[in-house]
N, C-alpha and C. Protein backbone atom coordinates (compact mmCIF):
# COMPACT_ATOMS: atom_id res chain seq x y z
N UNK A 1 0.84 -1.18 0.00
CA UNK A 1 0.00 0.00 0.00
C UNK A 1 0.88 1.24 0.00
N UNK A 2 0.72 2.30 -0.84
CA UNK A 2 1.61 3.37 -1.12
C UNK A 2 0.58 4.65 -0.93
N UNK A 3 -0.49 4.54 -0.35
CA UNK A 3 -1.41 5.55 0.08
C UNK A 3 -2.54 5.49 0.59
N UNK A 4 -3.37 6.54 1.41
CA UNK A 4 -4.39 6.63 1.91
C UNK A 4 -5.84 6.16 1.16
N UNK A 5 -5.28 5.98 0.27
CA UNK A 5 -6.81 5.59 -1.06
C UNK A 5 -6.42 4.01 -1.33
N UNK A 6 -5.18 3.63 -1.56
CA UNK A 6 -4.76 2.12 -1.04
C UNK A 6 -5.42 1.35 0.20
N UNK A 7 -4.94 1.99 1.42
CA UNK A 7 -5.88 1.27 2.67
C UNK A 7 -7.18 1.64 2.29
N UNK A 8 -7.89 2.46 2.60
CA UNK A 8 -8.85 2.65 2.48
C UNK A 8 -10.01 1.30 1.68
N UNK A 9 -9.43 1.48 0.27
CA UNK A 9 -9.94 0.56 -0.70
C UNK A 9 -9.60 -0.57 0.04
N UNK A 10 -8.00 -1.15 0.23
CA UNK A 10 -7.93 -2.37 1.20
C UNK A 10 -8.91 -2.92 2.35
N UNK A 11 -9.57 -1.71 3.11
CA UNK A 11 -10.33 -1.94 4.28
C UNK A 11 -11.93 -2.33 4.08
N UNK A 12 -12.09 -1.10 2.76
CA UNK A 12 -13.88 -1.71 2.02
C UNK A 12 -13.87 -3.14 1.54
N UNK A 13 -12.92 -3.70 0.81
CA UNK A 13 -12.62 -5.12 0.37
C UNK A 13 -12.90 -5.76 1.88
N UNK A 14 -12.28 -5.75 2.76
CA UNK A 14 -12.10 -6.54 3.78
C UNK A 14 -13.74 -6.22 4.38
N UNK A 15 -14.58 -5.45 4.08
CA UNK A 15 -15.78 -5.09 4.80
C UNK A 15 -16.42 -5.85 3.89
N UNK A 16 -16.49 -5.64 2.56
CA UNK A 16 -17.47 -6.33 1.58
C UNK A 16 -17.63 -7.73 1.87
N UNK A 17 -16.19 -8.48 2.13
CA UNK A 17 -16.44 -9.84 2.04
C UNK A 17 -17.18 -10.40 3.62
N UNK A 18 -16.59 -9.53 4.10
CA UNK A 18 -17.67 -9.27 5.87
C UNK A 18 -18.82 -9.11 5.86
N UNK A 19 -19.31 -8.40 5.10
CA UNK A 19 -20.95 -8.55 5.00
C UNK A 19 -21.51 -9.66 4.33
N UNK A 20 -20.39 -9.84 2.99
CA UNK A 20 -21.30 -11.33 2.25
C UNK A 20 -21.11 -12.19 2.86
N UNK A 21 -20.17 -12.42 3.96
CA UNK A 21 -20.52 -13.64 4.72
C UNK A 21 -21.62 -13.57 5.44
N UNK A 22 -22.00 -12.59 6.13
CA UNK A 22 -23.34 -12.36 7.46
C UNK A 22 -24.46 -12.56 6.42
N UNK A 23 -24.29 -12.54 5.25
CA UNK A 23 -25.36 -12.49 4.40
C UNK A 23 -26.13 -14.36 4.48
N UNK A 24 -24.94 -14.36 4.77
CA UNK A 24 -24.81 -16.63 4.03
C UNK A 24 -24.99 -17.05 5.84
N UNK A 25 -24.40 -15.87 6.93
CA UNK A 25 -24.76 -16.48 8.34
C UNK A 25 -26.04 -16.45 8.97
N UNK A 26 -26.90 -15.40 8.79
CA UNK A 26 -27.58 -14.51 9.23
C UNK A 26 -28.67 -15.85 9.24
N UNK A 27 -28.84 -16.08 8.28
CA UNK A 27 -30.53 -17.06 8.18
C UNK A 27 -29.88 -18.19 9.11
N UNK A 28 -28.91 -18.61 8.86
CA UNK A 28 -28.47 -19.76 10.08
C UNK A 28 -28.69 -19.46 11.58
N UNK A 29 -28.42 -18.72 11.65
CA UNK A 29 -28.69 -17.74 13.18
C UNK A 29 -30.01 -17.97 13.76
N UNK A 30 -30.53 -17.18 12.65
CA UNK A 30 -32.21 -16.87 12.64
C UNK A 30 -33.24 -18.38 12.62
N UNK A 31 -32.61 -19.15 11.90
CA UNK A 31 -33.07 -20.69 12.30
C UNK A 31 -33.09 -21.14 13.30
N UNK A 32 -31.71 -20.75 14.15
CA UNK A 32 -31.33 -21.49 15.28
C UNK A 32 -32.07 -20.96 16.93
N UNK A 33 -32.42 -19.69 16.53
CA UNK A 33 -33.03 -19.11 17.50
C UNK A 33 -34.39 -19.74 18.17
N UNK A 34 -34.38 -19.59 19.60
CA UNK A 34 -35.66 -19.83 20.20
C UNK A 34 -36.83 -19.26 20.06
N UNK A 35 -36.20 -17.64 20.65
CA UNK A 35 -37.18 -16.68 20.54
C UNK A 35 -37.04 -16.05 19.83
N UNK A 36 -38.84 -15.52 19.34
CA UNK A 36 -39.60 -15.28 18.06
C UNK A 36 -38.76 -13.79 17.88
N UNK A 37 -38.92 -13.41 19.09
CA UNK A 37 -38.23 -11.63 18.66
C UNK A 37 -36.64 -11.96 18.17
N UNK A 38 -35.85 -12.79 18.81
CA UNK A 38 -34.54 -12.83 17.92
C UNK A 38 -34.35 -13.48 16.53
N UNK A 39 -35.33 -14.15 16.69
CA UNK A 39 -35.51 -14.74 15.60
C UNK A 39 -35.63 -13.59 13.97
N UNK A 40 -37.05 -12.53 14.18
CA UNK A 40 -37.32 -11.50 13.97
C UNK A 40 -35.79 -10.71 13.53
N UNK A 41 -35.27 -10.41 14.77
CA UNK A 41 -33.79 -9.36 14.71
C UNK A 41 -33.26 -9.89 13.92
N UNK A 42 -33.15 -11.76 13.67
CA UNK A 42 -31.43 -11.79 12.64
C UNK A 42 -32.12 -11.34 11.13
N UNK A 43 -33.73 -11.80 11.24
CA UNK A 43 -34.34 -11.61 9.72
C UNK A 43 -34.03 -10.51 9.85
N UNK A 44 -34.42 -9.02 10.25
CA UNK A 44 -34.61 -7.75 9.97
C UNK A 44 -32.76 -7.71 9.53
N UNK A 45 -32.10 -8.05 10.29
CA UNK A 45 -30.55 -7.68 10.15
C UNK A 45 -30.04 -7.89 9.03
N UNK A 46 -30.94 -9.21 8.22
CA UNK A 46 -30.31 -9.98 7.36
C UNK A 46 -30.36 -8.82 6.18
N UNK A 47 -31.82 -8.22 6.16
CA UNK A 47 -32.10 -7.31 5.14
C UNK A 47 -31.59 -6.07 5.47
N UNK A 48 -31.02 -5.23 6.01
CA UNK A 48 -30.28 -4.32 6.32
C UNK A 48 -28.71 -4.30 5.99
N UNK A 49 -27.97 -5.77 6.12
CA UNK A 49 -26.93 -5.83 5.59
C UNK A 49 -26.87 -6.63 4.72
N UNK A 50 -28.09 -6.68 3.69
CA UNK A 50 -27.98 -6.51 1.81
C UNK A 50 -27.53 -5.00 1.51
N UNK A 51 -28.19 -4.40 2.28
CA UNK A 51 -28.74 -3.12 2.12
C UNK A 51 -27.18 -2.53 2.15
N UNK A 52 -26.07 -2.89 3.26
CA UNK A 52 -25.06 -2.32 3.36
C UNK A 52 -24.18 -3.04 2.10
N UNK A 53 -24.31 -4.41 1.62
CA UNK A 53 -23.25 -4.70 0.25
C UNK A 53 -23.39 -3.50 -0.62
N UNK A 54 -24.84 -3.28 -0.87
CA UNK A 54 -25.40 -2.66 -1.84
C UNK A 54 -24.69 -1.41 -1.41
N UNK A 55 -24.44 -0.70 -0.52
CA UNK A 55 -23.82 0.80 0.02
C UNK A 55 -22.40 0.13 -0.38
N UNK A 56 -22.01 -0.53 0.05
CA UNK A 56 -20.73 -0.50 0.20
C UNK A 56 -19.77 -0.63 -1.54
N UNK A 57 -21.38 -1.05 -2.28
CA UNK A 57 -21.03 -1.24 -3.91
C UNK A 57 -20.85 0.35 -4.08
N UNK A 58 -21.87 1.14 -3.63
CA UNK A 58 -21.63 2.49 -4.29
C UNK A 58 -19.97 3.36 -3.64
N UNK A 59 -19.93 2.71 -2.50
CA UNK A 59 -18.53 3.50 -1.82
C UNK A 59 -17.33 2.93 -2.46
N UNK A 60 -17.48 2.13 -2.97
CA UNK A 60 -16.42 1.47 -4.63
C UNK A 60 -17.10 2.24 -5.45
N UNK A 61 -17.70 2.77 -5.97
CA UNK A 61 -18.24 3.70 -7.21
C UNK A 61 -17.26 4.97 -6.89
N UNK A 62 -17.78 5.55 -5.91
CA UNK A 62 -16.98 6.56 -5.62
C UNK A 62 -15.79 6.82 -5.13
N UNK A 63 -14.60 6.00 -5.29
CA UNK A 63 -13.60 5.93 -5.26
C UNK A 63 -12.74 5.37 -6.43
N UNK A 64 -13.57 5.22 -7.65
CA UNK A 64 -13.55 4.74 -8.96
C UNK A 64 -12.97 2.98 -8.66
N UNK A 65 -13.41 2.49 -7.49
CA UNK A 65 -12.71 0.88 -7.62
C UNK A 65 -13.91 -0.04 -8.12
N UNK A 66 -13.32 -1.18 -8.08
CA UNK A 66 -14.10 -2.28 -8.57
C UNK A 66 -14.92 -2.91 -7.28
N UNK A 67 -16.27 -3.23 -7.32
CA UNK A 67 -16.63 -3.60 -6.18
C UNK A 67 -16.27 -5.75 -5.86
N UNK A 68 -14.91 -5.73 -4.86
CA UNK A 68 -14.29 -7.03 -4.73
C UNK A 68 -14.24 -7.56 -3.62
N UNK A 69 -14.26 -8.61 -2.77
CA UNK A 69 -13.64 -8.40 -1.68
C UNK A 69 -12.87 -8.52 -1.27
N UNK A 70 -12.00 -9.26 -0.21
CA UNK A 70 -10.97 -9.55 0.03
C UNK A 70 -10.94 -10.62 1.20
N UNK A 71 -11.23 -11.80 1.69
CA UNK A 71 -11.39 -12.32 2.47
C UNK A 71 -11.09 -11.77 3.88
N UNK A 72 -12.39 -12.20 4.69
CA UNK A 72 -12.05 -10.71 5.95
C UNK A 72 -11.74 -12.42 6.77
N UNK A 73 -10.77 -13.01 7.47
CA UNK A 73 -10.44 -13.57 8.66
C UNK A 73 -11.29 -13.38 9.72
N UNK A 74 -11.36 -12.37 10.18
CA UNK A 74 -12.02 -11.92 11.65
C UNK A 74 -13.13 -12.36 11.48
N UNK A 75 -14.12 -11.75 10.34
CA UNK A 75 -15.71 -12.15 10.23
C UNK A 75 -15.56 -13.95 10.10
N UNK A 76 -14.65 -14.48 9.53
CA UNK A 76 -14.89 -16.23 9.53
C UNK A 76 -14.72 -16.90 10.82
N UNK A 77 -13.72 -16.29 11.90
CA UNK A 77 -13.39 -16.33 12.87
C UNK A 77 -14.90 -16.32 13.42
N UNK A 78 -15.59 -14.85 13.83
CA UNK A 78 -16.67 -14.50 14.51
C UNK A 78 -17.92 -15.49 13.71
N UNK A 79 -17.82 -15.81 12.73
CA UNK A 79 -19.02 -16.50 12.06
C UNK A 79 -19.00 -18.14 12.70
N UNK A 80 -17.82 -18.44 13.01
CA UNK A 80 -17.62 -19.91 13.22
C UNK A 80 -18.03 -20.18 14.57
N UNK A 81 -17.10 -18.90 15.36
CA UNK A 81 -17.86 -18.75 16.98
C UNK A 81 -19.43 -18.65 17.04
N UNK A 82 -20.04 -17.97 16.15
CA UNK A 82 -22.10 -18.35 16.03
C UNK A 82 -22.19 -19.60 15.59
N UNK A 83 -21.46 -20.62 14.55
CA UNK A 83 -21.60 -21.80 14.59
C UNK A 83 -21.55 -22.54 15.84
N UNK A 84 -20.47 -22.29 16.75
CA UNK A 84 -20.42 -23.13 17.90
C UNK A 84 -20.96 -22.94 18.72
N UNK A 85 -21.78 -21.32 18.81
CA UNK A 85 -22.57 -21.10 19.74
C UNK A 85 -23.82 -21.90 19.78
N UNK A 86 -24.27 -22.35 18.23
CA UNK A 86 -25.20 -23.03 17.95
C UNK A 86 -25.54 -24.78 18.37
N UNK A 87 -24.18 -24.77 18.21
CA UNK A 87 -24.04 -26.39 18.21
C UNK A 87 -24.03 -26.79 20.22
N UNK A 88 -23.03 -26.30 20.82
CA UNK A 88 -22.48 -26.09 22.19
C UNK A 88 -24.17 -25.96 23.15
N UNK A 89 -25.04 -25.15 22.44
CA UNK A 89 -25.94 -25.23 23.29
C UNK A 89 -27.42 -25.36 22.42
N UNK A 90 -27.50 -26.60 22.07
CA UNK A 90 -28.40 -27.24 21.17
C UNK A 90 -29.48 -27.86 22.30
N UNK A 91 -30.73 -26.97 22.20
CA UNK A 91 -31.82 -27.55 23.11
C UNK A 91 -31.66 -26.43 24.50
N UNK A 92 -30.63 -26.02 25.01
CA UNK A 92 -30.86 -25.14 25.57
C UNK A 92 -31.42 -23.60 26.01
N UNK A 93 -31.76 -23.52 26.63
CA UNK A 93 -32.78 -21.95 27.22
C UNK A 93 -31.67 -21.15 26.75
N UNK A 94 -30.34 -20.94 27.11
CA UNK A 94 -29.05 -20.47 27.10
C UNK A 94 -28.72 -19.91 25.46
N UNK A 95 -29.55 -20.87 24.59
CA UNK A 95 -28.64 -20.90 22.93
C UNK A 95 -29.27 -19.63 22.67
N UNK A 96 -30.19 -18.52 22.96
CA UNK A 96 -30.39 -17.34 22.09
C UNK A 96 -29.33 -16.52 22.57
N UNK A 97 -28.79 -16.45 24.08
CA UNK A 97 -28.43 -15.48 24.91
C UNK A 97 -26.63 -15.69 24.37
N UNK A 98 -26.33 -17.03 23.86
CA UNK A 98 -25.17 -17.27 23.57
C UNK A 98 -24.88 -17.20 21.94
N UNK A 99 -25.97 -16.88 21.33
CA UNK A 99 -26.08 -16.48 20.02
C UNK A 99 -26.01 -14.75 19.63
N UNK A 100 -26.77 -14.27 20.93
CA UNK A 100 -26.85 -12.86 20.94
C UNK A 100 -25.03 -11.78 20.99
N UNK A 101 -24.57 -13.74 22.21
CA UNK A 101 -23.12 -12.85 22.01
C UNK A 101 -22.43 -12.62 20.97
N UNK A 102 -22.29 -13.70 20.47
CA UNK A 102 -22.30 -14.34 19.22
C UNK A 102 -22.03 -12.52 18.08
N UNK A 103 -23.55 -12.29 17.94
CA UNK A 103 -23.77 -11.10 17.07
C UNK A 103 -23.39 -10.33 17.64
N UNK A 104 -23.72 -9.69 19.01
CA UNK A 104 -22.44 -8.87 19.39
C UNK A 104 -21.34 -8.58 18.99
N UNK A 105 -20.28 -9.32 19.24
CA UNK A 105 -19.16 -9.92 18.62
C UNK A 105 -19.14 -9.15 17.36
N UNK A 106 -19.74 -9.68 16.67
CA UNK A 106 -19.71 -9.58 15.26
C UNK A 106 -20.30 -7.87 14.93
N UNK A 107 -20.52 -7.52 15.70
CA UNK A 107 -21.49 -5.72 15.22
C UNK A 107 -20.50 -4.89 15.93
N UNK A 108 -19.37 -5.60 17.06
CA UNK A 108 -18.64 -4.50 17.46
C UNK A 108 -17.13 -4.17 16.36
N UNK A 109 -17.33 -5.48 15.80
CA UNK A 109 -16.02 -5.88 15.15
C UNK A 109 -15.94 -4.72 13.73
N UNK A 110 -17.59 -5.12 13.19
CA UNK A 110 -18.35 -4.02 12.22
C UNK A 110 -18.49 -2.36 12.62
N UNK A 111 -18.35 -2.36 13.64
CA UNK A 111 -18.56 -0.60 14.44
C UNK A 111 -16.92 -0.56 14.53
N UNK A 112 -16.16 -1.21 14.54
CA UNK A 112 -14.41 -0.56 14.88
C UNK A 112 -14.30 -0.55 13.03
N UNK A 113 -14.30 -1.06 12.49
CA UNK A 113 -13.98 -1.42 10.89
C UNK A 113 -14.91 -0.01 10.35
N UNK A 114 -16.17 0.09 10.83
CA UNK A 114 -16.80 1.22 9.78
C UNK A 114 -16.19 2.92 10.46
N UNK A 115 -15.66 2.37 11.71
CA UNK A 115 -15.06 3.96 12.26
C UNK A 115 -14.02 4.01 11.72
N UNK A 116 -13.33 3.34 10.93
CA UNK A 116 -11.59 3.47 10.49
C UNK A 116 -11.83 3.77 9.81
N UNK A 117 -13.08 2.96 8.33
CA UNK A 117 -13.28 3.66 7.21
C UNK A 117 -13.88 5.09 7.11
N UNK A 118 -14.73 4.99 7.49
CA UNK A 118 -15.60 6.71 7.56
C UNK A 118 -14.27 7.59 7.88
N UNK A 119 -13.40 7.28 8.95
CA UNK A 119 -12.01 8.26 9.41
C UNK A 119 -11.04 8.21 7.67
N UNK A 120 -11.17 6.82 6.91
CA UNK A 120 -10.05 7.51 5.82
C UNK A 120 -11.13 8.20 4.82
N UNK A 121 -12.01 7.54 4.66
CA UNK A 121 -12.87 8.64 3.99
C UNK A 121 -12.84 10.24 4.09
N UNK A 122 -12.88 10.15 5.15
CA UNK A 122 -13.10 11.95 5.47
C UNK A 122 -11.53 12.70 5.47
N UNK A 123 -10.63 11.56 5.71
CA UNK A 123 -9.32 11.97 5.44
C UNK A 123 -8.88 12.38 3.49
N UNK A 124 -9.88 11.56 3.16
CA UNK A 124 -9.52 12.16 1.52
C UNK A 124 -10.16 12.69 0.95
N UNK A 125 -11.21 13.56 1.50
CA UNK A 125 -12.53 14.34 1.10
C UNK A 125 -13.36 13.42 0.80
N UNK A 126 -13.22 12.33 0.47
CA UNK A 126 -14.21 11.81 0.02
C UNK A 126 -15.77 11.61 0.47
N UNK A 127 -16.47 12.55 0.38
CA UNK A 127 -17.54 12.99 1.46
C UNK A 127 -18.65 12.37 1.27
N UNK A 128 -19.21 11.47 -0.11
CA UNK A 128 -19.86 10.36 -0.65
C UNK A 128 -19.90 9.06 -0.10
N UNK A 129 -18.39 8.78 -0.21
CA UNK A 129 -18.44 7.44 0.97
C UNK A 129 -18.72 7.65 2.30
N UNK A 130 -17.89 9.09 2.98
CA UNK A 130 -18.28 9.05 4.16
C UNK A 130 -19.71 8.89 4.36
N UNK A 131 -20.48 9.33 3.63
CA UNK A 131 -22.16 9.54 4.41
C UNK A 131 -22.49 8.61 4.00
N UNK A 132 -22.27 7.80 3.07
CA UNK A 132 -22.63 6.30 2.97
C UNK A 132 -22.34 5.39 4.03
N UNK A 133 -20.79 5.36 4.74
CA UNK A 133 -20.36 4.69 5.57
C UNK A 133 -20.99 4.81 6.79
N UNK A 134 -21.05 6.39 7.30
CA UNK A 134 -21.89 6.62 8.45
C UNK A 134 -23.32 6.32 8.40
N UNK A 135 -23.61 6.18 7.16
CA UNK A 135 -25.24 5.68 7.69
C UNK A 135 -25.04 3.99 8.09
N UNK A 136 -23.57 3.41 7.77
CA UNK A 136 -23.95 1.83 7.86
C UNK A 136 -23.50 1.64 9.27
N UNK A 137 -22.34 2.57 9.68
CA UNK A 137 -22.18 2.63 11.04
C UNK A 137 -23.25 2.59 11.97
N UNK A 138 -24.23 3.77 11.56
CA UNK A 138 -25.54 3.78 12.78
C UNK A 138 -25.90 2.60 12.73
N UNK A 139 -26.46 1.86 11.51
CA UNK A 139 -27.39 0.80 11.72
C UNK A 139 -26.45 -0.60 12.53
N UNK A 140 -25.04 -0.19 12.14
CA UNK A 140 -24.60 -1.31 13.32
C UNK A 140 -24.37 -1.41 14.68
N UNK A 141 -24.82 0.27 14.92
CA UNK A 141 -24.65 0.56 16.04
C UNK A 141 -26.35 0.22 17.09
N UNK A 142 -27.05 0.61 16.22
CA UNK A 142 -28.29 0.26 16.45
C UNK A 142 -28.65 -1.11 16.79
N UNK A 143 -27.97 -2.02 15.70
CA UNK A 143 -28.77 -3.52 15.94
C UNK A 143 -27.87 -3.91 17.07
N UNK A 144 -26.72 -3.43 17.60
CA UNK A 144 -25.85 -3.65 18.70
C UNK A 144 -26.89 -3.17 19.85
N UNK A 145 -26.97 -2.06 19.55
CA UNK A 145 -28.52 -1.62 20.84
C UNK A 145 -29.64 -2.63 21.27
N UNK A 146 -30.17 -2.95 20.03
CA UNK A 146 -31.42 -3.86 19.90
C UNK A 146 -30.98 -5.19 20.54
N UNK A 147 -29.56 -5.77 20.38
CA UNK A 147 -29.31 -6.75 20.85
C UNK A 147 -29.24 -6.97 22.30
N UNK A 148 -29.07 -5.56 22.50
CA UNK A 148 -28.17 -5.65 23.99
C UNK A 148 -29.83 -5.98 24.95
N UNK A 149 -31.18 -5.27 24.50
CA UNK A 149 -32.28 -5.04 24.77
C UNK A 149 -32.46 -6.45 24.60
N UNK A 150 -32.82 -7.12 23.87
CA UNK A 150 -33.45 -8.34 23.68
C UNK A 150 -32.10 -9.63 24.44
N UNK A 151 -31.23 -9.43 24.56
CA UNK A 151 -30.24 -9.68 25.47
C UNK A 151 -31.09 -9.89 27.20
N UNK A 152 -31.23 -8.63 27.57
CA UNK A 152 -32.06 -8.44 28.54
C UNK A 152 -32.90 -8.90 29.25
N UNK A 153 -34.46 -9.30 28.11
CA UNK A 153 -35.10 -9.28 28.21
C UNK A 153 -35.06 -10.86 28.59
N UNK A 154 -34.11 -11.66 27.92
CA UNK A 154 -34.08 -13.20 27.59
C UNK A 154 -33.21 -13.56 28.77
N UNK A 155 -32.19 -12.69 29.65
CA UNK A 155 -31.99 -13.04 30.35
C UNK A 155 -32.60 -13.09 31.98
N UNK A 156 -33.34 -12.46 32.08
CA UNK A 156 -34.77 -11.96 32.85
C UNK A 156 -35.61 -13.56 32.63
N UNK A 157 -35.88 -13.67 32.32
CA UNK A 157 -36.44 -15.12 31.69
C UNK A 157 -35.93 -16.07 32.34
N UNK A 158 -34.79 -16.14 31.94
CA UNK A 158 -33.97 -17.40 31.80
C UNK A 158 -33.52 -17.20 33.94
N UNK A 159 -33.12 -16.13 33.99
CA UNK A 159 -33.00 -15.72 35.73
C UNK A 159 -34.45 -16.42 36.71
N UNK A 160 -35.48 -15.33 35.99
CA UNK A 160 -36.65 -16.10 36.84
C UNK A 160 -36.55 -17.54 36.97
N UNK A 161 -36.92 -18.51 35.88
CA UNK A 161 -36.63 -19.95 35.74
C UNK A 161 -35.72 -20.49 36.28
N UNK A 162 -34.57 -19.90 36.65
CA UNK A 162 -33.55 -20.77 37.46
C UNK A 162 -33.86 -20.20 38.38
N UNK A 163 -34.42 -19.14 39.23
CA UNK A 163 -34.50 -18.88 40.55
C UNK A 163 -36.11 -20.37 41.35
N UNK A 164 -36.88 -20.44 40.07
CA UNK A 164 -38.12 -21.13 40.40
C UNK A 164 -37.48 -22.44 40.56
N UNK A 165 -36.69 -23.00 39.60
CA UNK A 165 -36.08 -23.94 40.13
C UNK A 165 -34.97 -24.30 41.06
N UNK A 166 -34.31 -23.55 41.87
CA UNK A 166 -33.54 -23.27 42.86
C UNK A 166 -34.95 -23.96 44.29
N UNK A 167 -35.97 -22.61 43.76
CA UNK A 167 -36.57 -22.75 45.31
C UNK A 167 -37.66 -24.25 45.24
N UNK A 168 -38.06 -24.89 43.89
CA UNK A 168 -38.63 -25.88 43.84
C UNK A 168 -37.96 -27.34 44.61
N UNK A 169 -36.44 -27.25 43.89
CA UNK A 169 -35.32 -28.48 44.24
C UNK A 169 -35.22 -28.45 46.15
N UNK A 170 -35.49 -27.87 46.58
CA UNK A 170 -35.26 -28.16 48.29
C UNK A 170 -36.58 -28.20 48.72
N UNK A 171 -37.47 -28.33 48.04
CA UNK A 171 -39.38 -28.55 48.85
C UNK A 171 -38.72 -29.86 48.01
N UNK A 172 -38.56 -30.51 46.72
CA UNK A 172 -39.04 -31.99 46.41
C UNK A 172 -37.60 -32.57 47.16
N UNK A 173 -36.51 -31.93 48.01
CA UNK A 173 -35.43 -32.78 48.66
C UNK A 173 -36.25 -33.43 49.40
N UNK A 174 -36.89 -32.34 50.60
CA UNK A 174 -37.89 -32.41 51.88
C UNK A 174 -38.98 -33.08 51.86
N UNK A 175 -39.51 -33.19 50.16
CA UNK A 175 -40.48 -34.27 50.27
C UNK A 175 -39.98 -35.82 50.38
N UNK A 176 -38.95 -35.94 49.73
CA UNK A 176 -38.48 -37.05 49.36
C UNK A 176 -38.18 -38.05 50.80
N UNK A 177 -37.51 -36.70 51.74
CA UNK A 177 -36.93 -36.94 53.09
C UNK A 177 -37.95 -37.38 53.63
N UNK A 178 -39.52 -37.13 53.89
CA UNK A 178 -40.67 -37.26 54.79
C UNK A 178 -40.77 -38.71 54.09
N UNK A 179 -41.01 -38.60 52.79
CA UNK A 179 -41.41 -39.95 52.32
C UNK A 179 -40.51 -41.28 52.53
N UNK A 180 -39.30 -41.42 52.71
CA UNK A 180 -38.36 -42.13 53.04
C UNK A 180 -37.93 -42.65 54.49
């Protein structure tokens, strides 16, 4: 790389092929889920980051490159960790909340990557990509929000249920004890 329009382009490659993977993960996710609302989130996500290839085709327009990618490591890395999140807790209450990390993971990795780009963007005027980039930033910043919420909500759940069964397991010890 011999310039700021070198990385730059280097870093959208490495984003493009990051999204077309979430593209090919996303419904796997969304299969694997318990609950209907996460279930919901990976669909809505799935169509939001078409939405970002499709941006990220025009932020190659405007830098006159070819829209390519470049194999991103990290996203196969983070994609494989939602595979195992899947597999590791198959049948469990646990698999949305360990899926949620899962996407976490994966939206913070997308929020450090779209702040570097939007930063060389704006470093070369290029003021087209930037507002392209920053709108893909919010929305990853957003479904990071949404996650953290439905995160929440599932762990509230999953808390009550182990507290009911905490206080159930020592009444059926005590029954067991009378009966014996």
């Amino acid at each position: 790389m011999n310039s700021v329009k070198d990385l730059f382009e280097e870093e959208i490659r490495d984003l493009y092929d990051a999204e077309k993977q979430l593209v090919k993960a996303l419904p796997k996710m969304a299969k694997a889920s318990q609950s209907e609302d996460l279930r919901s989130a990976f669909e809505e996500h799935l169509e939001v980051t078409r939405g970002q290839v499709t941006r990220l085709e025009e932020v190659f327009r405007s830098c006159d490159a070819k829209p390519r990618g470049k194999t991103c490591e990290a996203m196969k890395g983070l994609v494989a960790e939602g595979q195992k999140a899947i597999q590791e807790n198959e049948g469990s209450e646990l698999r949305d909340i360990a899926l949620i990390g899962a996407a976490k993971r994966v939206e913070h990795y997308e929020m450090a990557a779209y702040q570097t780009v939007v930063t060389l963007a704006e470093a070369m005027g290029n003021d087209v990509a930037s507002k392209l980039l920053r709108e893909t930033l919010s929305e990853e910043e957003e479904t990071d929000s949404k996650l953290s919420d439905l995160c929440d909500e599932l762990l509230e759940g999953v808390m009550t249920s182990e507290a009911e069964e905490t206080e159930e397991k020592p009444a059926a010890t005590a029954k067991a004890r009378r009966a014996g």
